[in-house]
Protein backbone atom coordinates (compact mmCIF):
# COMPACT_ATOMS: atom_id res chain seq x y z
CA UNK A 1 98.27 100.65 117.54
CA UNK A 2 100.76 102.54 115.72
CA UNK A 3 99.44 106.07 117.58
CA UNK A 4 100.45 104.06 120.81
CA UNK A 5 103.97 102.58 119.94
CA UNK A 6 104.64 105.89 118.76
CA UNK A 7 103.55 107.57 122.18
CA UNK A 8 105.58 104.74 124.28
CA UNK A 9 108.43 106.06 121.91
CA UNK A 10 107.84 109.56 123.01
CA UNK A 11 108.62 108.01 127.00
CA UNK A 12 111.68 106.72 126.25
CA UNK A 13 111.92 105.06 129.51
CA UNK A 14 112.72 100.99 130.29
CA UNK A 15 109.37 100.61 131.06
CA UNK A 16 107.91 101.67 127.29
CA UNK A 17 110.83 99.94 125.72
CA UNK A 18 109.53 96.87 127.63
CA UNK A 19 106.19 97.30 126.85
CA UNK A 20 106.87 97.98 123.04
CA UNK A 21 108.74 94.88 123.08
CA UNK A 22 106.11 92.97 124.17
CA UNK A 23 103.96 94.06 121.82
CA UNK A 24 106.14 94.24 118.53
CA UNK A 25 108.79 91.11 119.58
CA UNK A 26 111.19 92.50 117.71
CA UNK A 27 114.15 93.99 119.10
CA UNK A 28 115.72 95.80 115.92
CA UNK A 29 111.86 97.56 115.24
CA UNK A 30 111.75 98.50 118.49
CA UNK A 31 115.59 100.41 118.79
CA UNK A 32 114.20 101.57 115.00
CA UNK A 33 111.34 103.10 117.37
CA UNK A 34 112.80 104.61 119.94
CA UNK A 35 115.88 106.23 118.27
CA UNK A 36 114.54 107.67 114.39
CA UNK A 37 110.78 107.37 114.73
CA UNK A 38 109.91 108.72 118.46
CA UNK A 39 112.16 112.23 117.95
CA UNK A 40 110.97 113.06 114.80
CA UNK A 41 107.10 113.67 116.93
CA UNK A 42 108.35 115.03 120.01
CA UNK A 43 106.78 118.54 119.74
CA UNK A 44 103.44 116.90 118.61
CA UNK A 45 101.32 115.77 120.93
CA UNK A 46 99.15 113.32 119.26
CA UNK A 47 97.80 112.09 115.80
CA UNK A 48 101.11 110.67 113.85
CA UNK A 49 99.00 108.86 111.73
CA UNK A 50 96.88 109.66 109.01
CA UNK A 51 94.33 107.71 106.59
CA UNK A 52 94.53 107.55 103.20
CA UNK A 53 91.66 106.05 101.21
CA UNK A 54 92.08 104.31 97.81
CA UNK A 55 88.76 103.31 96.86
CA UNK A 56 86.95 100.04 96.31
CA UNK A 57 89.23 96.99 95.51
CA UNK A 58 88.98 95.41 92.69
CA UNK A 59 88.34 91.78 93.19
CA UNK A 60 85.35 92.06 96.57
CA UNK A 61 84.75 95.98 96.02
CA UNK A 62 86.12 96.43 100.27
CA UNK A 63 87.42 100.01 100.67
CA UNK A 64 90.64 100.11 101.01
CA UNK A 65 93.30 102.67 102.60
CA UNK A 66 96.40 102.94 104.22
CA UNK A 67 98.21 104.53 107.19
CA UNK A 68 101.06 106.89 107.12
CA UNK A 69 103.01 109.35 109.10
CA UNK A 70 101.92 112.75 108.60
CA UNK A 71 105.49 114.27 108.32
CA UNK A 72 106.06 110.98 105.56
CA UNK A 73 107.50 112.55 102.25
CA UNK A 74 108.15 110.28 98.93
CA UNK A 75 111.43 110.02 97.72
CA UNK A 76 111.81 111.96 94.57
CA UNK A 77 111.42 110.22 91.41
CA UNK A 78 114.87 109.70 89.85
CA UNK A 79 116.03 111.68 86.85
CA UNK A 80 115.08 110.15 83.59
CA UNK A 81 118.06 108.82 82.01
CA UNK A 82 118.72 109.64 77.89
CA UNK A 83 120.17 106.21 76.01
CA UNK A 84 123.32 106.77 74.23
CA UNK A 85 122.01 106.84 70.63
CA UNK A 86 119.58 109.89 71.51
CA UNK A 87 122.40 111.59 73.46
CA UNK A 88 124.62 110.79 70.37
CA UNK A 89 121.80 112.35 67.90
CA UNK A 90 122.03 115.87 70.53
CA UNK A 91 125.49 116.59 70.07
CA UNK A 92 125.30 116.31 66.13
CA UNK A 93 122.62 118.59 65.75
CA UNK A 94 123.64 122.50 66.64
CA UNK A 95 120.73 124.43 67.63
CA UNK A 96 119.23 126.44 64.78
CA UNK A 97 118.48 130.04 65.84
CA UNK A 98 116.25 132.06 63.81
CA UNK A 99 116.71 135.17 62.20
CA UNK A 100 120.94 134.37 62.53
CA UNK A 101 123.07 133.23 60.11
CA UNK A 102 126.94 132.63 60.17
């Protein structure tokens, strides 16, 4: 399903904005759609999706997986931040170089 909204994206005419509205019934997913998903797979002419399996759930054992967009990349993580006592305990201990004294 997602291969085909994607596609109808591609189109861009009245006639796949119609039909992706009928489909998703949302009118803010679908302008989401056309104008910053669509453009980003207009050189590639198929498979946007891919599958990625996570192994056996825990509770029923099903396999699970999930879909994403092959050009998807994770945020980065965000830099670990150093409380104020350890930054504190940084700037009152100089380095110590070996082998120089002064």
């Amino acid at each position: 399903i997602a291969e085909e909204m994607i596609t109808l994206g591609r189109r861009g005419d009245l006639a796949a904005r119609r039909h992706a509205l009928a489909f998703l019934r949302s009118n803010d997913v679908v302008t989401m759609l056309f104008s910053d998903v669509a453009p980003r797979f207009v050189d590639r002419p198929g498979g946007y999706t891919r599958i990625v399996k996570l192994g056996p759930r825990f509770g029923d054992s099903a396999e699970m997986a999930y879909l994403e967009l092959v050009d998807f990349v994770p945020p980065a993580p965000k830099p670990k931040r150093i409380r104020q006592p350890e930054l504190e305990e940084l700037e009152e201990e100089p380095a110590a170089v070996p082998g120089v004294t002064g």
